[in-house]
N, C-alpha and C. Protein backbone atom coordinates (compact mmCIF):
# COMPACT_ATOMS: atom_id res chain seq x y z
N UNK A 1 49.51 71.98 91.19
CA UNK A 1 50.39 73.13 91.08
C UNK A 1 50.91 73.48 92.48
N UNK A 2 52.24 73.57 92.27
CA UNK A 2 52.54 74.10 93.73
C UNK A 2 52.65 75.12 94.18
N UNK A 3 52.84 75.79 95.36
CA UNK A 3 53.26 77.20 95.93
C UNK A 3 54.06 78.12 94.91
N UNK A 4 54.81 77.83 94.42
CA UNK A 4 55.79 78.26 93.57
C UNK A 4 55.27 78.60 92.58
N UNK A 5 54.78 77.38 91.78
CA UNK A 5 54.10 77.75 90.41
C UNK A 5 53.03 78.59 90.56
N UNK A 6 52.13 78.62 91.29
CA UNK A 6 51.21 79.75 91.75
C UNK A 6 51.96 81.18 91.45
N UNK A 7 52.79 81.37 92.70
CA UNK A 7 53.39 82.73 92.58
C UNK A 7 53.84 82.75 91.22
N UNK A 8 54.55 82.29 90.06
CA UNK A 8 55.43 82.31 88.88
C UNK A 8 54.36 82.80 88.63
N UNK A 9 52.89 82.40 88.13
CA UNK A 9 51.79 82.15 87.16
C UNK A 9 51.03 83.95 87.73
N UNK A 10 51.21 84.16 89.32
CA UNK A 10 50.53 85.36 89.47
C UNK A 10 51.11 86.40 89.17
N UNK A 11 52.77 86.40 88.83
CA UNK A 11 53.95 86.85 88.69
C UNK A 11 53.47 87.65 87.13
N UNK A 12 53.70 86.33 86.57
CA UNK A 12 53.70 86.70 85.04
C UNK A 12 52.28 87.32 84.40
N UNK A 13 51.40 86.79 85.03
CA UNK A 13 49.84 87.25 84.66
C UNK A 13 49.68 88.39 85.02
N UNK A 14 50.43 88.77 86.33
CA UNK A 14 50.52 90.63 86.14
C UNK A 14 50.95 91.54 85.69
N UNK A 15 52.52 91.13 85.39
CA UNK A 15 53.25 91.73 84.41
C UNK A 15 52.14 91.98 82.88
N UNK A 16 51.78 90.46 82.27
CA UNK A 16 51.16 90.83 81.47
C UNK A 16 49.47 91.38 81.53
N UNK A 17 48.93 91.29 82.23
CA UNK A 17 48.16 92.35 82.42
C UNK A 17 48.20 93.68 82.36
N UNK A 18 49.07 94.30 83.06
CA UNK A 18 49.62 95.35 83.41
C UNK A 18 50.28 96.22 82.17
N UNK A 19 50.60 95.31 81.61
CA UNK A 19 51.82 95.97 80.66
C UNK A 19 53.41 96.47 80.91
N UNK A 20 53.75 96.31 82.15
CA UNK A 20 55.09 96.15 82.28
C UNK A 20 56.10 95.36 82.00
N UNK A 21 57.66 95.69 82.00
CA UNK A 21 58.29 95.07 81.92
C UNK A 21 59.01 94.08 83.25
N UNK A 22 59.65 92.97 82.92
CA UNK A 22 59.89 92.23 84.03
C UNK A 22 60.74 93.01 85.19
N UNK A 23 61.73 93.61 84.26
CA UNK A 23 62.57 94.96 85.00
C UNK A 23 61.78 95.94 85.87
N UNK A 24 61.07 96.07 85.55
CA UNK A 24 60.12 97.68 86.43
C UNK A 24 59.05 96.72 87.54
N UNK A 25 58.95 95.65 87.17
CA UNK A 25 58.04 94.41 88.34
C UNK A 25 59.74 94.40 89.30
N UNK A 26 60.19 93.95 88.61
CA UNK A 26 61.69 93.29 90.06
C UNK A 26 62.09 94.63 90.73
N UNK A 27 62.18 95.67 89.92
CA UNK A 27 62.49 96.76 90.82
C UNK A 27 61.39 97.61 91.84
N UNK A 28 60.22 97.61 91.64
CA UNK A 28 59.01 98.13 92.28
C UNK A 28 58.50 97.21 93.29
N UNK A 29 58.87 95.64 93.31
CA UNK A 29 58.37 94.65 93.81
C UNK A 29 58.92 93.59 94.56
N UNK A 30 60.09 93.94 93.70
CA UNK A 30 61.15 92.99 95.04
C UNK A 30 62.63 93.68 95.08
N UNK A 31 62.68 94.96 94.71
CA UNK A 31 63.81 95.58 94.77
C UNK A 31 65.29 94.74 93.81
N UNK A 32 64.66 94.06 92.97
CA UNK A 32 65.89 93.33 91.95
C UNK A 32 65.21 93.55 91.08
N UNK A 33 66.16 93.99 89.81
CA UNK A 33 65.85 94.22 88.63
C UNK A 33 65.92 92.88 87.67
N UNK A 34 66.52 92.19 88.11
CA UNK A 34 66.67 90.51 88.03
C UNK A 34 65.90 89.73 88.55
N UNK A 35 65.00 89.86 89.51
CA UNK A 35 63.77 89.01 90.36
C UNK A 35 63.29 88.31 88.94
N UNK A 36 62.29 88.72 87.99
CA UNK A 36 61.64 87.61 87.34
C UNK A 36 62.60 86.87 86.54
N UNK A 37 63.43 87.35 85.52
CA UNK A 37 64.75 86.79 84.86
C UNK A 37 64.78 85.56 85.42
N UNK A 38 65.37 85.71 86.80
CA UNK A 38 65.68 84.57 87.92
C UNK A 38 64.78 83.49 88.18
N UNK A 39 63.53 84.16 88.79
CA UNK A 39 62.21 83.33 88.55
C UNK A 39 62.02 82.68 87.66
N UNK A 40 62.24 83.33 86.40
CA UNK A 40 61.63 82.15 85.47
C UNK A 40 63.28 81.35 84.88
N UNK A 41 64.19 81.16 85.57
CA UNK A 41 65.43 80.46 85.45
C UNK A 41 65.35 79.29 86.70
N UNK A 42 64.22 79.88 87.41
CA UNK A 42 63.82 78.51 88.68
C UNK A 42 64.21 79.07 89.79
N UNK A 43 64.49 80.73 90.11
CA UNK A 43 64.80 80.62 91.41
C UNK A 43 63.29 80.46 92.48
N UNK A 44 63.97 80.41 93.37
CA UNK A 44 63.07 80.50 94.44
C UNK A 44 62.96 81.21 96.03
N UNK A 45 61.69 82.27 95.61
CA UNK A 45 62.11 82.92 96.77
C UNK A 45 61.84 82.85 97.86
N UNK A 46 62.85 83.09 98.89
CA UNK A 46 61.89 82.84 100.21
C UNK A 46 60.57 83.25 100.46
N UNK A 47 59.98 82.70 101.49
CA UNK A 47 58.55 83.15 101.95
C UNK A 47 57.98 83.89 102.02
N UNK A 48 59.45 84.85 102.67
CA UNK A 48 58.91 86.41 103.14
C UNK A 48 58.87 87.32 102.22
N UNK A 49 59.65 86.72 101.14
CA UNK A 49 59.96 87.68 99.32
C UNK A 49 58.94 87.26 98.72
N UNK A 50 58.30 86.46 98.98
CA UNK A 50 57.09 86.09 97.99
C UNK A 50 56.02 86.85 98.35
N UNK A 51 55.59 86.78 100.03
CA UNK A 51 54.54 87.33 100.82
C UNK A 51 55.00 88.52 100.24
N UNK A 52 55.92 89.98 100.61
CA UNK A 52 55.98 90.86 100.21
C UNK A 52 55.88 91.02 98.79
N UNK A 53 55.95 90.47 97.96
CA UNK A 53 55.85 90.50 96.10
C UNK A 53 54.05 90.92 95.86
N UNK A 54 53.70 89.58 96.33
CA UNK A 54 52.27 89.32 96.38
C UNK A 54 51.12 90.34 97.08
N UNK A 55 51.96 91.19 98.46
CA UNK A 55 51.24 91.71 99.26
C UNK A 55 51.04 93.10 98.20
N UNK A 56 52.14 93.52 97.34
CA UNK A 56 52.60 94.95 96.56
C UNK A 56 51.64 94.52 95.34
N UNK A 57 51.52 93.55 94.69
CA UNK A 57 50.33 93.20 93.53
C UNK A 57 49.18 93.14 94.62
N UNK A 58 48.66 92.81 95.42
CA UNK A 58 47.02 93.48 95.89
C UNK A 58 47.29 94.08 95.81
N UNK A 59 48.12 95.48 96.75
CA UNK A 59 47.84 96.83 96.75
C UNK A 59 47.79 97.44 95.82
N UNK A 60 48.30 97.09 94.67
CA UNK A 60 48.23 97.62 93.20
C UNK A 60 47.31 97.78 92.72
N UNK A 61 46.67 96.18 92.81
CA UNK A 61 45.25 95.54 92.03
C UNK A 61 44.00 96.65 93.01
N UNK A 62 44.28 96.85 94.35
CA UNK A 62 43.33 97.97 94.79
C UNK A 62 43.48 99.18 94.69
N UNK A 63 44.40 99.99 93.96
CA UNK A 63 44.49 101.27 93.76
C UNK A 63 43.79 101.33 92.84
């Protein structure tokens, strides 16, 4: 699995954990309301959009 698929898989496993919609993840998390849509259409985000995505799910997962 690569870098990518990782993030997709931690992406979606939180959403569904969580119970949100993909809309309220892209807007709280990467400021696009289109971020997962896209994601799961194959985009790919830079490094620093991923690191920040990822860094906002810990802080979540520790509140």
């Amino acid at each position: 699995m690569t870098d990518l698929e990782r993030f997709r898989d931690t992406v979606e496993k939180f959403i569904a954990a969580n119970g949100i919609s993909p809309t309220r993840f892209g807007k709280e998390f990467a400021g696009d309301p289109l971020f997962v849509f896209e994601l799961r259409k194959g985009r790919e985000p830079r490094s620093d959009t991923r690191a920040r995505v990822l860094a906002g799910i810990t802080a979540e997962r520790a509140a």
